[in-house]
N, C-alpha and C. Protein backbone atom coordinates (compact mmCIF):
# COMPACT_ATOMS: atom_id res chain seq x y z
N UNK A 1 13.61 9.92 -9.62
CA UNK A 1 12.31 10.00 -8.99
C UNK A 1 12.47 9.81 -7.50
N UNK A 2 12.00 10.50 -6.96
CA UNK A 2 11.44 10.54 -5.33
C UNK A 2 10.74 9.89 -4.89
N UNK A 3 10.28 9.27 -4.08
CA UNK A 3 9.18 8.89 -2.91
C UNK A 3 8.88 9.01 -1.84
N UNK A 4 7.54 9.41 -1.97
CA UNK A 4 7.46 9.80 -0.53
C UNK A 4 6.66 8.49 0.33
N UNK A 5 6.82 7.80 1.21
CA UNK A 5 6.22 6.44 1.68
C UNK A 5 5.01 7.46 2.52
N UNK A 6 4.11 6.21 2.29
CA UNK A 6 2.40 6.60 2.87
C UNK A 6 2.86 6.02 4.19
N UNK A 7 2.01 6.12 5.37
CA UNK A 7 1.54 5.29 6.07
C UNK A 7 1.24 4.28 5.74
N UNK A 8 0.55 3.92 5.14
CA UNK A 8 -0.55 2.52 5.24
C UNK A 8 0.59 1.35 5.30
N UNK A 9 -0.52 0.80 5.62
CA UNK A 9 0.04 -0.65 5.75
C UNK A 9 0.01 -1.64 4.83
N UNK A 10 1.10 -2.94 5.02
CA UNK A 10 1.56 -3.55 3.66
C UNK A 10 0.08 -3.89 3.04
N UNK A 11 0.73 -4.39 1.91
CA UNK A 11 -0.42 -4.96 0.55
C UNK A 11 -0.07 -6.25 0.20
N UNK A 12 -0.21 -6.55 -0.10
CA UNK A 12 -0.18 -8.03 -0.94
C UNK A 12 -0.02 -7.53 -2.06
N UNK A 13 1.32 -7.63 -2.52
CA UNK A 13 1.46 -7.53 -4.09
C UNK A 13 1.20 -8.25 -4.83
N UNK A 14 0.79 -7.36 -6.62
CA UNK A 14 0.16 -7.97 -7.70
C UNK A 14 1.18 -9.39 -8.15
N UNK A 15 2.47 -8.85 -8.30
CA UNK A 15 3.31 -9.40 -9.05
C UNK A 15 3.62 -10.88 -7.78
N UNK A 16 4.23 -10.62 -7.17
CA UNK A 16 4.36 -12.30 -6.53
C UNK A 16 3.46 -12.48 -4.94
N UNK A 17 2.74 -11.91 -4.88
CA UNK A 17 1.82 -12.34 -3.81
C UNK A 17 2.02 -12.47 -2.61
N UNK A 18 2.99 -11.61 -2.26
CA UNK A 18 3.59 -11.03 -0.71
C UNK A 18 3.24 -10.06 -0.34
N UNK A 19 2.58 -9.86 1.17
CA UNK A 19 2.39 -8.92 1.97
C UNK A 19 3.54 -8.15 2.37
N UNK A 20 4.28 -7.89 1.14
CA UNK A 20 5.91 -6.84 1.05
C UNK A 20 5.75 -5.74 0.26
N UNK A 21 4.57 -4.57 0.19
CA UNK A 21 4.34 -3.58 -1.05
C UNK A 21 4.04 -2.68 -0.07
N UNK A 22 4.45 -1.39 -0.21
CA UNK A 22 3.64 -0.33 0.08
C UNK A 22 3.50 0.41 -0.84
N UNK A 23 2.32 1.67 -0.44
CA UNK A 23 1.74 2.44 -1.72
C UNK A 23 2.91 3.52 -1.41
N UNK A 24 3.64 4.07 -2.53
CA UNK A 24 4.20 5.46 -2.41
C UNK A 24 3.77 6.45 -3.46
N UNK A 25 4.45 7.68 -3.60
CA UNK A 25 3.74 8.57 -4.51
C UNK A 25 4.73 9.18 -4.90
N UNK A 26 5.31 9.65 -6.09
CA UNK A 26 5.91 10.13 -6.61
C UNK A 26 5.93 10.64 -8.10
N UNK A 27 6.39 11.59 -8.78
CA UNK A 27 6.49 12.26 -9.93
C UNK A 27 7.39 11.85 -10.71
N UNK A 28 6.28 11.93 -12.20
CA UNK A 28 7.17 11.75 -13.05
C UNK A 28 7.05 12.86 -14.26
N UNK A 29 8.23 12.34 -15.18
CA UNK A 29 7.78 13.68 -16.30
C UNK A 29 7.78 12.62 -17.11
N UNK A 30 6.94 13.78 -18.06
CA UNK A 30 6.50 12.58 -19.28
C UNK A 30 7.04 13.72 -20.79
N UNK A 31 7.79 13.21 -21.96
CA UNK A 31 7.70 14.00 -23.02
C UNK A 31 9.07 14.92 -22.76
N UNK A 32 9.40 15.91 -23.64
CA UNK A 32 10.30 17.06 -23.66
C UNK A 32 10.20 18.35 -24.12
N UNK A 33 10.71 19.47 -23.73
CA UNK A 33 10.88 20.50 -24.69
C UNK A 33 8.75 21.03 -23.89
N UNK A 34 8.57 21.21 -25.07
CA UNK A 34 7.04 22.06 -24.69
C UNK A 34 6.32 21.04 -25.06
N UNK A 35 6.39 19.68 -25.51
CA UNK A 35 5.63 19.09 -25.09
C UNK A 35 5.77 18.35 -23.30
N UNK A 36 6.64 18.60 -22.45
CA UNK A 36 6.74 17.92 -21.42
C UNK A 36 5.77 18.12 -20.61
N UNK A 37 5.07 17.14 -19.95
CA UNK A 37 4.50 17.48 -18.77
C UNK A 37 5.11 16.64 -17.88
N UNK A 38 4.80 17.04 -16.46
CA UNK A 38 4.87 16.44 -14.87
C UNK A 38 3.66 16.15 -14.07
N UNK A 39 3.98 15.08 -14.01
CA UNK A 39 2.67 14.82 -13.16
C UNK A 39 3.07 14.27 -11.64
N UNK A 40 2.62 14.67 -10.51
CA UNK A 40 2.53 14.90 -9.55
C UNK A 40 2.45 13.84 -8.16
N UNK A 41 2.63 13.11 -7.44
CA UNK A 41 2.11 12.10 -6.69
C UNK A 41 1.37 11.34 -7.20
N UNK A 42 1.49 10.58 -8.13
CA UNK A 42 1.40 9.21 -9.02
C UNK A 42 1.68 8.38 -7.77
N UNK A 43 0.89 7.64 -7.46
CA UNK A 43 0.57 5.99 -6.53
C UNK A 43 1.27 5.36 -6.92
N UNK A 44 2.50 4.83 -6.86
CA UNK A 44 3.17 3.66 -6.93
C UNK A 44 2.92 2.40 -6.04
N UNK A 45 3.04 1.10 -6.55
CA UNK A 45 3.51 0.36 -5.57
C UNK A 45 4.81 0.22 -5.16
N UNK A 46 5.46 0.17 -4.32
CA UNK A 46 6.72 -0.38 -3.71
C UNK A 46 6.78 -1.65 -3.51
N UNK A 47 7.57 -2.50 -3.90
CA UNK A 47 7.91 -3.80 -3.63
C UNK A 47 8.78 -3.91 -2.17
N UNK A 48 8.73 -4.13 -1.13
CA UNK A 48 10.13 -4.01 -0.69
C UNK A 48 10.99 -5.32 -0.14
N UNK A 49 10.89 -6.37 -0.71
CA UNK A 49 11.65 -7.82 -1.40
C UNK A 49 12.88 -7.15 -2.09
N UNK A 50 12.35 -6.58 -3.38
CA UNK A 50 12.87 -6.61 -4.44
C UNK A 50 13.22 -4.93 -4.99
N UNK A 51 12.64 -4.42 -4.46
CA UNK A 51 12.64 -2.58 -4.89
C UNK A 51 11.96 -1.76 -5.71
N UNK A 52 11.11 -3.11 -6.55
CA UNK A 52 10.56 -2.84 -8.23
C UNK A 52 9.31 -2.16 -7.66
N UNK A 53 8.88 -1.17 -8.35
CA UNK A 53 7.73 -0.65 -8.07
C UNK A 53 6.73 -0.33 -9.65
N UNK A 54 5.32 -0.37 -9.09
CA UNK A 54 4.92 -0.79 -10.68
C UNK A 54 3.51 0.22 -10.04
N UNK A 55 2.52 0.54 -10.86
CA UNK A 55 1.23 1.70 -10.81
C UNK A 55 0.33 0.34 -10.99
N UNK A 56 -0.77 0.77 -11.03
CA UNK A 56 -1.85 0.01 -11.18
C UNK A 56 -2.69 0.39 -12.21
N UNK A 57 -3.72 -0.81 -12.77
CA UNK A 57 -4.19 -0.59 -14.12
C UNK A 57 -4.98 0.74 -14.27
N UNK A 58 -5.80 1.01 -13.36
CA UNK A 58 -6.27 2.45 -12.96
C UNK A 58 -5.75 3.86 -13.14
N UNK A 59 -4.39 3.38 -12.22
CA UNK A 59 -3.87 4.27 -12.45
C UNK A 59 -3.18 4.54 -13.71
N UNK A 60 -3.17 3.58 -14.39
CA UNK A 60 -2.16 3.73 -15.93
C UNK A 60 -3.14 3.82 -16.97
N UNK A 61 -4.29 4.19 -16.82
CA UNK A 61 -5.30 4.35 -17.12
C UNK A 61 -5.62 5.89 -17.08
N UNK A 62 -5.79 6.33 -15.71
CA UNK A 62 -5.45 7.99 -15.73
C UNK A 62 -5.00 8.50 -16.25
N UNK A 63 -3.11 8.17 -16.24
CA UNK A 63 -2.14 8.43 -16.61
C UNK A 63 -2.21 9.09 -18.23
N UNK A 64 -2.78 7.69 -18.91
CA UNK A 64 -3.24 7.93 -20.55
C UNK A 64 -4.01 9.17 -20.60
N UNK A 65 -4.63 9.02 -20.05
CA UNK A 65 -6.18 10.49 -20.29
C UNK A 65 -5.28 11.23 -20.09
N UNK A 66 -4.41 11.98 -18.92
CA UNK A 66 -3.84 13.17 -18.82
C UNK A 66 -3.14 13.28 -20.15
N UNK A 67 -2.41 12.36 -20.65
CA UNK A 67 -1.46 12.56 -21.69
C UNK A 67 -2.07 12.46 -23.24
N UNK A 68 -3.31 12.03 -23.25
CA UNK A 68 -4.02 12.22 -24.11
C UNK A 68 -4.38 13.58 -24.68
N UNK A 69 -5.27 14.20 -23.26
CA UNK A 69 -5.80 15.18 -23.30
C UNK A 69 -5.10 16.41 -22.73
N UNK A 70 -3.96 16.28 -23.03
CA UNK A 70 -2.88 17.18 -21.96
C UNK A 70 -3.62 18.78 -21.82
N UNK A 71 -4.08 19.53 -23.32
CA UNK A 71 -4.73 20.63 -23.25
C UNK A 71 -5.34 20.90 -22.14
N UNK A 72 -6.45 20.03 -21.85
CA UNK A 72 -7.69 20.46 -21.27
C UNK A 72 -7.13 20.18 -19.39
N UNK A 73 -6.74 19.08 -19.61
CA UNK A 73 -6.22 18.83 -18.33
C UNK A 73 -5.01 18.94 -17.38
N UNK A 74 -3.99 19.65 -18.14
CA UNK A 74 -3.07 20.28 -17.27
C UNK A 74 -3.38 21.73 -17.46
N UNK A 75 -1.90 22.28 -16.35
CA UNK A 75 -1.60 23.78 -15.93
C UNK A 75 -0.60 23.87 -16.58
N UNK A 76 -0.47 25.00 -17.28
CA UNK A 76 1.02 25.51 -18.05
C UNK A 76 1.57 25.58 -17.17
N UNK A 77 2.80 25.42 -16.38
CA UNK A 77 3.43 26.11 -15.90
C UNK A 77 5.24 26.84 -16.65
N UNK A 78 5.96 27.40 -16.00
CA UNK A 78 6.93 27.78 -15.80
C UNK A 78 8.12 26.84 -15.80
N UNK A 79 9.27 26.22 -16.51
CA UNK A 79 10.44 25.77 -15.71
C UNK A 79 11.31 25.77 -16.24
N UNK A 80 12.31 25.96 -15.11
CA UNK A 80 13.68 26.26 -15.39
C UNK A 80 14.52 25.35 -15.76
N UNK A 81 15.63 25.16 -16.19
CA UNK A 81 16.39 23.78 -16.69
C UNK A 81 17.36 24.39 -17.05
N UNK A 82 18.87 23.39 -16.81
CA UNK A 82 20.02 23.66 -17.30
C UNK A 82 20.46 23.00 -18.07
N UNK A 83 20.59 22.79 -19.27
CA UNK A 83 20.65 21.84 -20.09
C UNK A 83 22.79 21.17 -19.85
N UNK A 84 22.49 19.95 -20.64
CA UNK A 84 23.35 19.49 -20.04
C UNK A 84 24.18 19.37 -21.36
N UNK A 85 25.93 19.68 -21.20
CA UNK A 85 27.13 19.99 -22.41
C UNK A 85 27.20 18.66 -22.29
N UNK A 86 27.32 18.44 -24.05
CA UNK A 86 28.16 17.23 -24.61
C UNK A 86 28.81 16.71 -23.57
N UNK A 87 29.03 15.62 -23.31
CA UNK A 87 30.47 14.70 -22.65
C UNK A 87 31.63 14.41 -23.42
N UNK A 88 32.73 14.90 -23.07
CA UNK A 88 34.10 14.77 -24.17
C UNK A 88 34.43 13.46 -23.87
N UNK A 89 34.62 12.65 -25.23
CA UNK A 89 35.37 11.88 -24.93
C UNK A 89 36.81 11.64 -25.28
């Protein structure tokens, strides 16, 4: 996963209560095969103490509905992939 850092300025994080968080945004995929979707600039928090970054109840809240209702609320798209050979051991 990627991030892209916002502007804004720090937060006071949920988890230990330091003005050390910024909001970032980044994608994730969710699922495989034709059930996979991607979803797009997802709000993260950034910790930057510690590195851990965590979404918010809201947002993990969204999150559900899209994946609930994936039909209605995504775009089919297109993608390419190279799948990856066994590892010999």
């Amino acid at each position: 996963m990627t991030g892209k850092k916002s502007n804004s300025k720090l937060i006071t994080c949920e988890i230990c209560g330091v003005s050390a968080a910024r909001m970032v945004k980044r994608n994730k995929v969710f699922g495989r095969g034709r059930k996979m979707i991607v979803i797009e600039d997802i709000p993260f928090i950034s910790r930057q103490r510690c590195g851990q970054t965590y979404i918010t109840r809201d947002v993990m809240l969204a999150l559900d509905e899209i994946r609930t209702h994936r039909e209605s609320l995504t775009v089919p798209k297109e993608v390419a992939y190279t799948p990856r050979s066994p590892e010999k051991i």
